[in-house]
Protein backbone atom coordinates (compact mmCIF):
# COMPACT_ATOMS: atom_id res chain seq x y z
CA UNK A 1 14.05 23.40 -22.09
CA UNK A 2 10.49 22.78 -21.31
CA UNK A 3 10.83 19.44 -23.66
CA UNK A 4 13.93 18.33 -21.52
CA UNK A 5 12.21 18.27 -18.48
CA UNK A 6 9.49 16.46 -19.30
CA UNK A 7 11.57 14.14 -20.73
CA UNK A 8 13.49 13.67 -17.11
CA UNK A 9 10.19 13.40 -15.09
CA UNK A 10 8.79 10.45 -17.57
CA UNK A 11 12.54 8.81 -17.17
CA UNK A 12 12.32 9.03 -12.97
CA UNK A 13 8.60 8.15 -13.36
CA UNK A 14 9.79 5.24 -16.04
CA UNK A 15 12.56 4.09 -13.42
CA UNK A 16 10.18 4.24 -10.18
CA UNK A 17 7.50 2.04 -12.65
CA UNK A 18 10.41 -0.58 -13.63
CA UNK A 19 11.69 -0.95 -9.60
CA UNK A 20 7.88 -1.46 -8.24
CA UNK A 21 7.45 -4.09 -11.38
CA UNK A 22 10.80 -5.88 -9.85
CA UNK A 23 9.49 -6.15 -6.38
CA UNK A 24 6.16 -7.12 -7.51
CA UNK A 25 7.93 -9.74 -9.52
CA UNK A 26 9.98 -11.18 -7.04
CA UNK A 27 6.75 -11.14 -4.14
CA UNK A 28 5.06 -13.20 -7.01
CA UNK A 29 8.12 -15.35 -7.14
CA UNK A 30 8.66 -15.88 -3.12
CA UNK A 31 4.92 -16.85 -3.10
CA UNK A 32 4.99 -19.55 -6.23
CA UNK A 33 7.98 -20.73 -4.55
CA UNK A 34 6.03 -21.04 -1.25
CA UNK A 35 3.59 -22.78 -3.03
CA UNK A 36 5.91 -25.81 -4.95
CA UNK A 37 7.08 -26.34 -1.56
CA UNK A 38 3.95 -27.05 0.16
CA UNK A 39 1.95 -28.58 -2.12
CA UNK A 40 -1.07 -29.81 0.45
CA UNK A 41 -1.78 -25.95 0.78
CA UNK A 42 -2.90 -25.51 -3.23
CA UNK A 43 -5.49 -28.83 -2.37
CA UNK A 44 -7.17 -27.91 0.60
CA UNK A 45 -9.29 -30.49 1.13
CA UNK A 46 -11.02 -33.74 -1.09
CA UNK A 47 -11.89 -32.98 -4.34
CA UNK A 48 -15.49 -34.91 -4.09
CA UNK A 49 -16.38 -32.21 -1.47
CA UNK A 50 -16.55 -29.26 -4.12
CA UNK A 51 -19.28 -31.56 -5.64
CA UNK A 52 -21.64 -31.83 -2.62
CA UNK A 53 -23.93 -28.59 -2.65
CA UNK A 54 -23.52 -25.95 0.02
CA UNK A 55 -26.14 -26.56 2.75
């Protein structure tokens, strides 16, 4: 018996792992999409001033 249930917790725990892996994956995926849509946000400004040297 002892075998089954450890079984069933590391299935619920397995389960709980594979739902917060989903909603990470689809935050990931609302913010890339975000990003293709606004491209000026992923240049924020010239690319000659990351040359200049921070005063």
């Amino acid at each position: 018996m002892a075998g089954l249930a450890i079984l069933g917790t590391e299935f619920v725990f397995a389960r709980q792992l594979l739902k917060k892996a989903k909603a990470g994956a689809r935050a990931v995926g609302t913010r890339a999409g975000l990003c293709r849509a606004n491209p000026e946000q992923e240049q924020p400004g010239p690319p000659e001033a990351a040359h200049k040297p921070a005063p």
